[in-house]
PDB file of N, CA and C in Angstrom:
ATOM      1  N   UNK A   1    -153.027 -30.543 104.939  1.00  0.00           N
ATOM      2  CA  UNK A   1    -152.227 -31.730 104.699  1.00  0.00           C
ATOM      3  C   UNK A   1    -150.817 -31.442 105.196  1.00  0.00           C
ATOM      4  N   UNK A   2    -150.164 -32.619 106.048  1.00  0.00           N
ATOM      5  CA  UNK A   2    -148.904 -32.170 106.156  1.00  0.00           C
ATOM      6  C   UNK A   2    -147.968 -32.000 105.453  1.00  0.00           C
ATOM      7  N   UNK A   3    -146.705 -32.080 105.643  1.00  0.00           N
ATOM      8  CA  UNK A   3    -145.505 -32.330 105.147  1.00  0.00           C
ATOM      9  C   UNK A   3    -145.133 -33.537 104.478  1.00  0.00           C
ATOM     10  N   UNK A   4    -145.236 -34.190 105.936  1.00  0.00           N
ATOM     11  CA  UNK A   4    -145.159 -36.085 105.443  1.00  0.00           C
ATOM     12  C   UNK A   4    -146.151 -36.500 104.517  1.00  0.00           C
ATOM     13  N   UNK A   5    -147.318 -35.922 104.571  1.00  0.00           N
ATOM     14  CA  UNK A   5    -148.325 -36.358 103.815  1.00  0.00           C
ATOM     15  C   UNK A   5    -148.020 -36.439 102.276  1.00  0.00           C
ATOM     16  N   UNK A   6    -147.778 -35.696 102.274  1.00  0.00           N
ATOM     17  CA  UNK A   6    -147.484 -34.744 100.628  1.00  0.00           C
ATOM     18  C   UNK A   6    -146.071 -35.218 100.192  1.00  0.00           C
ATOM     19  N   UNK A   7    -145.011 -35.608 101.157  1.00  0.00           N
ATOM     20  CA  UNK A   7    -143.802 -36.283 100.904  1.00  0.00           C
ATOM     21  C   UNK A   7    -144.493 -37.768 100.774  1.00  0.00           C
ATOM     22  N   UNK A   8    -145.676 -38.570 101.110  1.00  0.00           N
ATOM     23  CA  UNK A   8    -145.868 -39.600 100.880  1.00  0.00           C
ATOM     24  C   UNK A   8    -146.423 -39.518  99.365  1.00  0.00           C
ATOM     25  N   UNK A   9    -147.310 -38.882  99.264  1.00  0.00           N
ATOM     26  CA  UNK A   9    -147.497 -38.568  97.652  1.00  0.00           C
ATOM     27  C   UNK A   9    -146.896 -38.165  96.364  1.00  0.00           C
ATOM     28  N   UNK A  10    -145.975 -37.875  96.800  1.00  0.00           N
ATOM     29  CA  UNK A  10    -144.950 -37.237  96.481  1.00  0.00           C
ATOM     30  C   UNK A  10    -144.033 -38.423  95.831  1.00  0.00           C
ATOM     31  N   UNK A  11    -143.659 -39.651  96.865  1.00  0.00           N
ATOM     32  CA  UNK A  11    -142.757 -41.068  96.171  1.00  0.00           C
ATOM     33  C   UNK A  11    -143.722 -42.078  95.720  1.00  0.00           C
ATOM     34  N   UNK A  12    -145.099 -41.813  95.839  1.00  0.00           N
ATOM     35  CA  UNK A  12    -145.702 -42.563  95.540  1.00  0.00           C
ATOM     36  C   UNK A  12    -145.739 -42.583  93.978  1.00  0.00           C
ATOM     37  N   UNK A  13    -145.871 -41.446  93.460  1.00  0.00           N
ATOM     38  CA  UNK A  13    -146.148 -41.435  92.131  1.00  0.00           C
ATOM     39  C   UNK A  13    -144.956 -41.119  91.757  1.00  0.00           C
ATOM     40  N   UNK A  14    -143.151 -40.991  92.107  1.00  0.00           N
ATOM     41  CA  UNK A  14    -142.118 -41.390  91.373  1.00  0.00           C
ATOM     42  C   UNK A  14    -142.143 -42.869  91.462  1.00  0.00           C
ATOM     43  N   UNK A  15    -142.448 -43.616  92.770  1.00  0.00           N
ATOM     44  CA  UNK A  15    -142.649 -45.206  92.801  1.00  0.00           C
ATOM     45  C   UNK A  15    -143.431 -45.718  91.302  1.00  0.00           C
ATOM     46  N   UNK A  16    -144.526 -45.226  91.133  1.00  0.00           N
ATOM     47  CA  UNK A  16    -145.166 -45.375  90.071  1.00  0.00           C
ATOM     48  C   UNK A  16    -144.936 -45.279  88.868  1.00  0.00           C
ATOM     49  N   UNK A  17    -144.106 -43.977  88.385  1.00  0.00           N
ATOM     50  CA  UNK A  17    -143.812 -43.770  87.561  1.00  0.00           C
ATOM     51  C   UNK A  17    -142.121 -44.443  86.841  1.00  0.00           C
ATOM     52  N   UNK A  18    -141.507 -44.970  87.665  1.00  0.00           N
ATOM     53  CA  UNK A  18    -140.420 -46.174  87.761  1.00  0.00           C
ATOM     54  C   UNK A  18    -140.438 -47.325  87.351  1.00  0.00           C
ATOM     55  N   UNK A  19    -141.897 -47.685  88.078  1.00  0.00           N
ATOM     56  CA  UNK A  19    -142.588 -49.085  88.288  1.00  0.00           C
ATOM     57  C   UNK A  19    -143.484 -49.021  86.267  1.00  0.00           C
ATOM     58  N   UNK A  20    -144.224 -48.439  86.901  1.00  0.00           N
ATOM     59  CA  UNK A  20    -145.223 -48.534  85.412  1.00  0.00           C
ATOM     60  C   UNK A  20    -144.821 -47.894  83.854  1.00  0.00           C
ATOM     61  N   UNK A  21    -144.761 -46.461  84.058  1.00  0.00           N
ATOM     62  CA  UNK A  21    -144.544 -46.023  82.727  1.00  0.00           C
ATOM     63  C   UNK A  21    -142.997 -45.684  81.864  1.00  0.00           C
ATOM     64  N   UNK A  22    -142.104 -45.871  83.035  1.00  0.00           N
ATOM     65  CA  UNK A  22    -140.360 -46.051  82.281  1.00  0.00           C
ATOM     66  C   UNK A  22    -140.745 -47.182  81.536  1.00  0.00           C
ATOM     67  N   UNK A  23    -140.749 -48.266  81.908  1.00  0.00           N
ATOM     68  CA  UNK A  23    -140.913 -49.328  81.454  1.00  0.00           C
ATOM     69  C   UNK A  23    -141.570 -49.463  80.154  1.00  0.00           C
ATOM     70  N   UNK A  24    -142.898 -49.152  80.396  1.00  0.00           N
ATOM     71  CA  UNK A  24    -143.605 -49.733  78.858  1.00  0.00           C
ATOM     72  C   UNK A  24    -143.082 -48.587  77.848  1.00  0.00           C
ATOM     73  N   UNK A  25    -142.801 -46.931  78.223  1.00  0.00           N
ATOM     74  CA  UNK A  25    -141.698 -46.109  76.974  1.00  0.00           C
ATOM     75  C   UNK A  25    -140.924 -46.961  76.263  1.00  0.00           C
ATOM     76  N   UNK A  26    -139.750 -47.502  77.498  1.00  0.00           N
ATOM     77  CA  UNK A  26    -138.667 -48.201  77.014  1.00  0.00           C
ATOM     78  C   UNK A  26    -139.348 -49.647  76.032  1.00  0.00           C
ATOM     79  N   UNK A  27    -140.597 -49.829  76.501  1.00  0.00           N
ATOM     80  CA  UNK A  27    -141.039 -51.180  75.265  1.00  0.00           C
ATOM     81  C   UNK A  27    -141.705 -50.521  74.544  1.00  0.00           C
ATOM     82  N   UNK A  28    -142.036 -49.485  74.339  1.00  0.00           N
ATOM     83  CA  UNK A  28    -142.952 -48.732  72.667  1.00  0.00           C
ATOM     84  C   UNK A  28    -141.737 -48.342  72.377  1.00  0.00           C
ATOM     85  N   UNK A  29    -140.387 -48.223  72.681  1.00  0.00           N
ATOM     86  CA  UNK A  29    -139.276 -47.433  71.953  1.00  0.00           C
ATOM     87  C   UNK A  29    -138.600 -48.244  70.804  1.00  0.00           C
ATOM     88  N   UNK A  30    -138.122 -49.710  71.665  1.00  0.00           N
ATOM     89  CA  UNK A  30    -137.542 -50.797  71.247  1.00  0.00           C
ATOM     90  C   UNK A  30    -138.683 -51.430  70.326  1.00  0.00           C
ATOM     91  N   UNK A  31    -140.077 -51.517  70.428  1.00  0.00           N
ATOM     92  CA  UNK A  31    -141.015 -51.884  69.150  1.00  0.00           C
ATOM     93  C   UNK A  31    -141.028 -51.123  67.945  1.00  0.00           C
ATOM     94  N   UNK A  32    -140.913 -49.307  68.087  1.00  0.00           N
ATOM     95  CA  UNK A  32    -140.276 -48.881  66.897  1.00  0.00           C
ATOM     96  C   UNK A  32    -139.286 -49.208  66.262  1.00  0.00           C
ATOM     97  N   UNK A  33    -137.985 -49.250  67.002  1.00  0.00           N
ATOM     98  CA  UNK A  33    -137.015 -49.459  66.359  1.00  0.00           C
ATOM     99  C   UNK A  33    -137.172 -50.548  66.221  1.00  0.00           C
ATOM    100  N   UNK A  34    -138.000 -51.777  66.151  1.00  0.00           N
ATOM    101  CA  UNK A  34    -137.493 -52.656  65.318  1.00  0.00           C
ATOM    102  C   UNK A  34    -138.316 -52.797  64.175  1.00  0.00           C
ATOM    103  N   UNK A  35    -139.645 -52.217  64.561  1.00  0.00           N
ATOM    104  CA  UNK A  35    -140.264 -51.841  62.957  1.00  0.00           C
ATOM    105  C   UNK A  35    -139.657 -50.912  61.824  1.00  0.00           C
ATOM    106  N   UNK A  36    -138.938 -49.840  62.402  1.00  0.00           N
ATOM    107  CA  UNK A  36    -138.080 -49.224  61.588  1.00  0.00           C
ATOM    108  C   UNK A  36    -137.080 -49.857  60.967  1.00  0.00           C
ATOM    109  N   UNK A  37    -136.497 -50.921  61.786  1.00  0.00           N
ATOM    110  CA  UNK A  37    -135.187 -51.578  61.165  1.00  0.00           C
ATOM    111  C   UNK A  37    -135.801 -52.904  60.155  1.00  0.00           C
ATOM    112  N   UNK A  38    -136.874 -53.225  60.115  1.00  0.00           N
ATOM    113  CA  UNK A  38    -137.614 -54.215  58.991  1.00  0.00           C
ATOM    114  C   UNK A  38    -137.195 -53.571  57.522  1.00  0.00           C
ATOM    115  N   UNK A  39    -136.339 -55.151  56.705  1.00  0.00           N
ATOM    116  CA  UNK A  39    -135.896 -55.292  55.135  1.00  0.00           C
ATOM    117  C   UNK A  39    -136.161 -56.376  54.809  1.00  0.00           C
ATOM    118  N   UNK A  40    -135.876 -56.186  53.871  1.00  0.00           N
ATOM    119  CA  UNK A  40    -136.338 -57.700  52.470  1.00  0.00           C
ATOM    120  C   UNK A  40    -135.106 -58.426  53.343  1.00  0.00           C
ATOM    121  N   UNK A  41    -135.602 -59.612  53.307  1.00  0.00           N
ATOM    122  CA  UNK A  41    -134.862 -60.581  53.601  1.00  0.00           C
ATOM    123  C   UNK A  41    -135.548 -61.312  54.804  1.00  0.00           C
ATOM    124  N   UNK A  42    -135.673 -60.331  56.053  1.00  0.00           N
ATOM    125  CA  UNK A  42    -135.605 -60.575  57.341  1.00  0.00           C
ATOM    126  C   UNK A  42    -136.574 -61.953  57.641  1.00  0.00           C
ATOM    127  N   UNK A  43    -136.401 -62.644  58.287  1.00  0.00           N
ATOM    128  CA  UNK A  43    -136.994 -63.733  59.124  1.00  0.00           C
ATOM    129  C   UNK A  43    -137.946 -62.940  59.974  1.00  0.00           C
ATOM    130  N   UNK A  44    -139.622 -63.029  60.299  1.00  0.00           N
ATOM    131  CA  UNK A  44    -140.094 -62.336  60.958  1.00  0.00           C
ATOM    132  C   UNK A  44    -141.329 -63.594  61.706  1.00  0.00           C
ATOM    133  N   UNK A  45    -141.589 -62.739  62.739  1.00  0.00           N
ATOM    134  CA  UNK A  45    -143.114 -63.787  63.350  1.00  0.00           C
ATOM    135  C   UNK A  45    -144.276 -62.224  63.650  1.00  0.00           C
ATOM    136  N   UNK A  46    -145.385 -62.432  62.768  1.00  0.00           N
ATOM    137  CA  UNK A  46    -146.149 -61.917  63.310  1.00  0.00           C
ATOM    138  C   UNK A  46    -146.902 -62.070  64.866  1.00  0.00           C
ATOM    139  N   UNK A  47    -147.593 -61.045  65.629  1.00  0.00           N
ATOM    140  CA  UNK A  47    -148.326 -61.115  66.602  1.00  0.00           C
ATOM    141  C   UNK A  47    -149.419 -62.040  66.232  1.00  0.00           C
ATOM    142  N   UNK A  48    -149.991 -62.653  65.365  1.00  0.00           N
ATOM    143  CA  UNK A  48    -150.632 -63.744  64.970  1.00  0.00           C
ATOM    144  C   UNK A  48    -149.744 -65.401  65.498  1.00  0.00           C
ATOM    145  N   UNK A  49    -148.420 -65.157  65.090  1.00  0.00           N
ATOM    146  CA  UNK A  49    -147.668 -66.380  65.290  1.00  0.00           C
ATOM    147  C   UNK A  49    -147.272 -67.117  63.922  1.00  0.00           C
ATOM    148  N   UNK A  50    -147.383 -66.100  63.110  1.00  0.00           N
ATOM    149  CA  UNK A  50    -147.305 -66.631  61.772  1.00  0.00           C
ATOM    150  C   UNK A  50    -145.925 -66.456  61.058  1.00  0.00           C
ATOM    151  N   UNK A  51    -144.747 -67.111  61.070  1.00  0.00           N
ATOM    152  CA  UNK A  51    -143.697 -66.813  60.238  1.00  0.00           C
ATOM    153  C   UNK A  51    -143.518 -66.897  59.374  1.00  0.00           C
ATOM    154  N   UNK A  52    -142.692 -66.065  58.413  1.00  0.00           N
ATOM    155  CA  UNK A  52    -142.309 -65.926  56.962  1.00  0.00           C
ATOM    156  C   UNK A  52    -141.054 -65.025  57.332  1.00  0.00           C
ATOM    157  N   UNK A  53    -140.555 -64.628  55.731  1.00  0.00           N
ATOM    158  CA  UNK A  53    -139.473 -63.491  55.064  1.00  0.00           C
ATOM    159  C   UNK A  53    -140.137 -62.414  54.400  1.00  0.00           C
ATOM    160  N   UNK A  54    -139.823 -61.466  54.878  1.00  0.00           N
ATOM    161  CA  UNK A  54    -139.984 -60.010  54.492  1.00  0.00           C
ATOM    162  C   UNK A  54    -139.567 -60.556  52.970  1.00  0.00           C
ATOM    163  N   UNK A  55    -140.406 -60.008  52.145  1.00  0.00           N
ATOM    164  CA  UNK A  55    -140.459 -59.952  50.960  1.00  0.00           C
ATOM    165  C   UNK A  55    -140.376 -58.475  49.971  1.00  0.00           C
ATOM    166  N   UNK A  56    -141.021 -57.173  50.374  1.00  0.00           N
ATOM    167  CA  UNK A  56    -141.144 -56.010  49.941  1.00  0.00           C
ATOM    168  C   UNK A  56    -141.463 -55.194  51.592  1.00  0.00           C
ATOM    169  N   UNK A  57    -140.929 -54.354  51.607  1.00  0.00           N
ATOM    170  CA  UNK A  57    -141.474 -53.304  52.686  1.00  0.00           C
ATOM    171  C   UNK A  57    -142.049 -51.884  52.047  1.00  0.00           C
ATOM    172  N   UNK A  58    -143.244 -51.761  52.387  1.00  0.00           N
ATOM    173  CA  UNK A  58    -143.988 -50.568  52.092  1.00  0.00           C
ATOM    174  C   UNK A  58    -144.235 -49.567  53.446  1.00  0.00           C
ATOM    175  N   UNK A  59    -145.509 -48.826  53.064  1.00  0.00           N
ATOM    176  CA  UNK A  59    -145.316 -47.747  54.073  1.00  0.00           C
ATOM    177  C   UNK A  59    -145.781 -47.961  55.173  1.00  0.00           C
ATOM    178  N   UNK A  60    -146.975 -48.506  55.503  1.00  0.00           N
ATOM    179  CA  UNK A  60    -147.681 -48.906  56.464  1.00  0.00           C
ATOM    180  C   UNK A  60    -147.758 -50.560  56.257  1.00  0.00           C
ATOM    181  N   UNK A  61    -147.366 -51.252  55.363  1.00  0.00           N
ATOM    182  CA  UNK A  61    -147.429 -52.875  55.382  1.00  0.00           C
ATOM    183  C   UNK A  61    -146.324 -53.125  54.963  1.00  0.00           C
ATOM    184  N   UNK A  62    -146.103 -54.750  55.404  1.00  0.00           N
ATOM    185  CA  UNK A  62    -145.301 -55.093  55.119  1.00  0.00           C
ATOM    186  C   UNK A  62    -145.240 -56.918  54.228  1.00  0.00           C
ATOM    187  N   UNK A  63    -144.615 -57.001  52.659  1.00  0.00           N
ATOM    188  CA  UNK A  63    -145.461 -57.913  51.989  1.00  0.00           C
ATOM    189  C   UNK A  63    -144.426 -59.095  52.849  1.00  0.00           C
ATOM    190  N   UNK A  64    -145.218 -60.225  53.351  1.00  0.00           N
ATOM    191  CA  UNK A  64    -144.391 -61.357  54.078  1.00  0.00           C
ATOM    192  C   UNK A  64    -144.729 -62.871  53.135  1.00  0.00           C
ATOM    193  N   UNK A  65    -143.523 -63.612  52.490  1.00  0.00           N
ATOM    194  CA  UNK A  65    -143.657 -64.917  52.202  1.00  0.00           C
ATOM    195  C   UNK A  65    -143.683 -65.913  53.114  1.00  0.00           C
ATOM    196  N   UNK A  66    -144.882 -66.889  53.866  1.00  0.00           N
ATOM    197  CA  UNK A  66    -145.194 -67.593  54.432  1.00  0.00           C
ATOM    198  C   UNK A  66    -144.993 -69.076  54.157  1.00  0.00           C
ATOM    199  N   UNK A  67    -145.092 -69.022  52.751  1.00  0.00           N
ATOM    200  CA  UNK A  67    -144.873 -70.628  52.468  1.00  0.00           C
ATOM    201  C   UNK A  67    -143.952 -70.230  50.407  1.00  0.00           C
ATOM    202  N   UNK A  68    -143.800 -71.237  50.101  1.00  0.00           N
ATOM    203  CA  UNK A  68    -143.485 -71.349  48.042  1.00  0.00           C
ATOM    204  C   UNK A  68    -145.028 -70.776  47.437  1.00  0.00           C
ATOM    205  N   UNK A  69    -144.701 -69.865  47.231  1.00  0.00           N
ATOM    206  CA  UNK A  69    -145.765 -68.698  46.147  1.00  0.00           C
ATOM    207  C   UNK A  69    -146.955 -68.699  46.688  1.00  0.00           C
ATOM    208  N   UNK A  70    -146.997 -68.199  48.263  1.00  0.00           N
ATOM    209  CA  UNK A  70    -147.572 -68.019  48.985  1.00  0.00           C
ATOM    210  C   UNK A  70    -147.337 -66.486  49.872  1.00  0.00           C
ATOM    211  N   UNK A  71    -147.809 -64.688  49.126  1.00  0.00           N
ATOM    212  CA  UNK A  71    -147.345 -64.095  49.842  1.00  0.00           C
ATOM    213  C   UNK A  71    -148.518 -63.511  50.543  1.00  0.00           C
ATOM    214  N   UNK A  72    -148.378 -62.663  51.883  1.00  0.00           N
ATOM    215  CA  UNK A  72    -149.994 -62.096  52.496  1.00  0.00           C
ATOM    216  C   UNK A  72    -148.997 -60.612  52.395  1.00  0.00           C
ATOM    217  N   UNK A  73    -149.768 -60.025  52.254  1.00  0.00           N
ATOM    218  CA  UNK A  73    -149.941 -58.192  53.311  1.00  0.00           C
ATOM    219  C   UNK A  73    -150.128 -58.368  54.755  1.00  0.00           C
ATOM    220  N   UNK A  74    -149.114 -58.104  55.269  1.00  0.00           N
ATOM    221  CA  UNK A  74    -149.206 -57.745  57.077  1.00  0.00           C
ATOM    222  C   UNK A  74    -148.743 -56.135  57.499  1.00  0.00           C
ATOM    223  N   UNK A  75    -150.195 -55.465  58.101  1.00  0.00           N
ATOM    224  CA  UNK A  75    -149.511 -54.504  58.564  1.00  0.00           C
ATOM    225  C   UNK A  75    -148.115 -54.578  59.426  1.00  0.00           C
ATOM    226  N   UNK A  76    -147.342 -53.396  59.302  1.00  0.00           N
ATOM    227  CA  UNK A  76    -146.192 -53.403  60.112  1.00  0.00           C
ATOM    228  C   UNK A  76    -146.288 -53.463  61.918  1.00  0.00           C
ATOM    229  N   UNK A  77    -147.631 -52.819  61.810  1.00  0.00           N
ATOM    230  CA  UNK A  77    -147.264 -52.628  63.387  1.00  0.00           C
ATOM    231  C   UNK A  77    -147.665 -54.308  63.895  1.00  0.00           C
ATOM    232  N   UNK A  78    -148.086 -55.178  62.960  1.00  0.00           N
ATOM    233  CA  UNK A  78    -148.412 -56.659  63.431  1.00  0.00           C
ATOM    234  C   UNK A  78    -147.201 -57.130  63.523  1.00  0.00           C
ATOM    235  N   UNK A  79    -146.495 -57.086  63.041  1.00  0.00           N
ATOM    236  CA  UNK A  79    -144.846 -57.981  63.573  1.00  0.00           C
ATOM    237  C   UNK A  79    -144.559 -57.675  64.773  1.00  0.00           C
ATOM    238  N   UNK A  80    -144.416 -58.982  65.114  1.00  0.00           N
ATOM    239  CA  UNK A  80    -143.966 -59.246  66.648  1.00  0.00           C
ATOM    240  C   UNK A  80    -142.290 -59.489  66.819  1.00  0.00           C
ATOM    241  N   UNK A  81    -141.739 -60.090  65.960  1.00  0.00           N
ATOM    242  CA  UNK A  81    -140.468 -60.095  66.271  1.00  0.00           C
ATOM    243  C   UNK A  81    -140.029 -60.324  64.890  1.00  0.00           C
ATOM    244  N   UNK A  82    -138.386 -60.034  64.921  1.00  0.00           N
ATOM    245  CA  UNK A  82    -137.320 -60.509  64.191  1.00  0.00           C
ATOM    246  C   UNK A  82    -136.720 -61.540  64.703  1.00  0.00           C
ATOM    247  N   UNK A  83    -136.509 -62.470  63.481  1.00  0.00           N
ATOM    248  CA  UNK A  83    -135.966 -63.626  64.414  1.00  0.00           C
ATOM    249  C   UNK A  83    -134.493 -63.424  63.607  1.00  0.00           C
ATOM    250  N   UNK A  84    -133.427 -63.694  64.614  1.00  0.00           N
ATOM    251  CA  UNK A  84    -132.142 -63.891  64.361  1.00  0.00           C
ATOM    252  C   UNK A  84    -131.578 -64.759  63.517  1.00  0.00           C
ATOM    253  N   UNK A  85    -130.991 -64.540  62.334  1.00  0.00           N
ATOM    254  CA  UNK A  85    -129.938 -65.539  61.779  1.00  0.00           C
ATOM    255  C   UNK A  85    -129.901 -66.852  62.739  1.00  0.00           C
ATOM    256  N   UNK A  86    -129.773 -67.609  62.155  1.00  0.00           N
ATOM    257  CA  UNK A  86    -129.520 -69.402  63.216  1.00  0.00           C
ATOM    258  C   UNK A  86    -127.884 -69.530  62.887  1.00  0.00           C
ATOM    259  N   UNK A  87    -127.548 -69.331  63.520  1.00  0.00           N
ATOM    260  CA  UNK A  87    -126.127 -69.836  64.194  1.00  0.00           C
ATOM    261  C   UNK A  87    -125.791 -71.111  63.833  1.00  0.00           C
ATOM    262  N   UNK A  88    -124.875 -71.897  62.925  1.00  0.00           N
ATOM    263  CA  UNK A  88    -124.486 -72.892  62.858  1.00  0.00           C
ATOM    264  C   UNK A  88    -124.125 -73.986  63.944  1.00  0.00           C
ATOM    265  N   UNK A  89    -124.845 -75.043  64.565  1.00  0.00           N
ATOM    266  CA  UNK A  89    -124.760 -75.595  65.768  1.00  0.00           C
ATOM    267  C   UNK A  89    -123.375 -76.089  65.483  1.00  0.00           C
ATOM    268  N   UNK A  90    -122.681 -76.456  66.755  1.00  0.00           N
ATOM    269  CA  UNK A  90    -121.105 -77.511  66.940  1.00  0.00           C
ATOM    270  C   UNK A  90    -121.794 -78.730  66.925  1.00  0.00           C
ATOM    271  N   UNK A  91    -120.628 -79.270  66.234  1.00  0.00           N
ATOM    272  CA  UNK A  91    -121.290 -80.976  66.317  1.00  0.00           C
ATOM    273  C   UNK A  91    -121.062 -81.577  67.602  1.00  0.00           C
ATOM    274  N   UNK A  92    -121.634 -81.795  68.181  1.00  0.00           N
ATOM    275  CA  UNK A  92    -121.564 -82.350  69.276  1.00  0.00           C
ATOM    276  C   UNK A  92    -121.509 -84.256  69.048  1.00  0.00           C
ATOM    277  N   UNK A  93    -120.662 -84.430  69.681  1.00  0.00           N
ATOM    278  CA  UNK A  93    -120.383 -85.823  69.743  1.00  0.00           C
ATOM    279  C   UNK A  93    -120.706 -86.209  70.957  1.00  0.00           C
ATOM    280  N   UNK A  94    -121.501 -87.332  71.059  1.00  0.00           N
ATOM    281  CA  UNK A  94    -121.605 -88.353  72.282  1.00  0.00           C
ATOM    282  C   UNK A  94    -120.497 -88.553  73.379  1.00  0.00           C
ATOM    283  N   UNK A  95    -120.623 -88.271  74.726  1.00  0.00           N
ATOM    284  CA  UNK A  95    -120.012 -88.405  75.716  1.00  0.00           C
ATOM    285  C   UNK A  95    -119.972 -89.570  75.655  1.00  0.00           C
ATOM    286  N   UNK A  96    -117.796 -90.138  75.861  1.00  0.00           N
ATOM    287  CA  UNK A  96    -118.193 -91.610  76.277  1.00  0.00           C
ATOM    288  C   UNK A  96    -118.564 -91.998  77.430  1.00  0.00           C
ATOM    289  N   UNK A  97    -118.528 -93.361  76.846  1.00  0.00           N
ATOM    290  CA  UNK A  97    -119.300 -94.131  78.231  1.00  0.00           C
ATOM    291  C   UNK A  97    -118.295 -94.953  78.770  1.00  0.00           C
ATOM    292  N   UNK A  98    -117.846 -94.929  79.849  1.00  0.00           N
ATOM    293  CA  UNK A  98    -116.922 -95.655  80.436  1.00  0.00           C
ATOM    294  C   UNK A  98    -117.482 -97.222  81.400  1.00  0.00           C
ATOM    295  N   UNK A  99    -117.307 -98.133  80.797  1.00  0.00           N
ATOM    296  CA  UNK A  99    -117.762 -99.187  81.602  1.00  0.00           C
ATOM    297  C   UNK A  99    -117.134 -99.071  83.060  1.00  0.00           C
ATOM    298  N   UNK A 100    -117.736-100.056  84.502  1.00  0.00           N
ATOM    299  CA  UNK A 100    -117.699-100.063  85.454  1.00  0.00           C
ATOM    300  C   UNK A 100    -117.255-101.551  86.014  1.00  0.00           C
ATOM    301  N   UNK A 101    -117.057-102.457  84.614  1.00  0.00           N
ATOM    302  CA  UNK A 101    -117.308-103.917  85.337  1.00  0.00           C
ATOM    303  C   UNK A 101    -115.952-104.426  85.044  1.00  0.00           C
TER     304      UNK A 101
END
């Protein structure tokens, strides 16, 4: 095998390794830390699509209120996201309208 050959194999699998597996690390890293950072309170959506509030956090589950005296057990690694505090919208007022006639 040549030189070039082996220099082609060679970027192929840093190409690869750039392309494919930085990437999904950096997304199993950021999925820990946000299972790690799960508390009572939090706004959450399971990988089901199911939202509630963290209610109790245990070791491997996590207890979630879904509806008024309605709580389930969801494993932790099933949460899909934290959802952010909602931001108080600006009131937005109607653009006037300027007549033409």
């Amino acid at each position: 095998m040549s030189g070039a050959g082996l220099l082609l194999i060679v970027v192929a699998f840093g190409f690869l390794y750039f392309v494919l597996v930085r990437p999904q690390k950096r997304r199993q890293l950021q999925s820990r830390q946000l299972l790690d950072s799960l508390k009572v309170g939090d706004e959450v959506v399971t990988a089901a699509g199911i939202y509630g509030r963290v209610a109790e956090v245990l070791d491997g589950d996590v207890m979630v209120d879904i509806a008024p005296q309605v709580r389930v057990r969801v494993a932790r690694r099933a949460i899909g996201a934290i959802i952010p505090p909602a931001e108080e919208p600006e009131s937005e007022e109607p653009p006037a309208v300027e007549n033409g006639g």
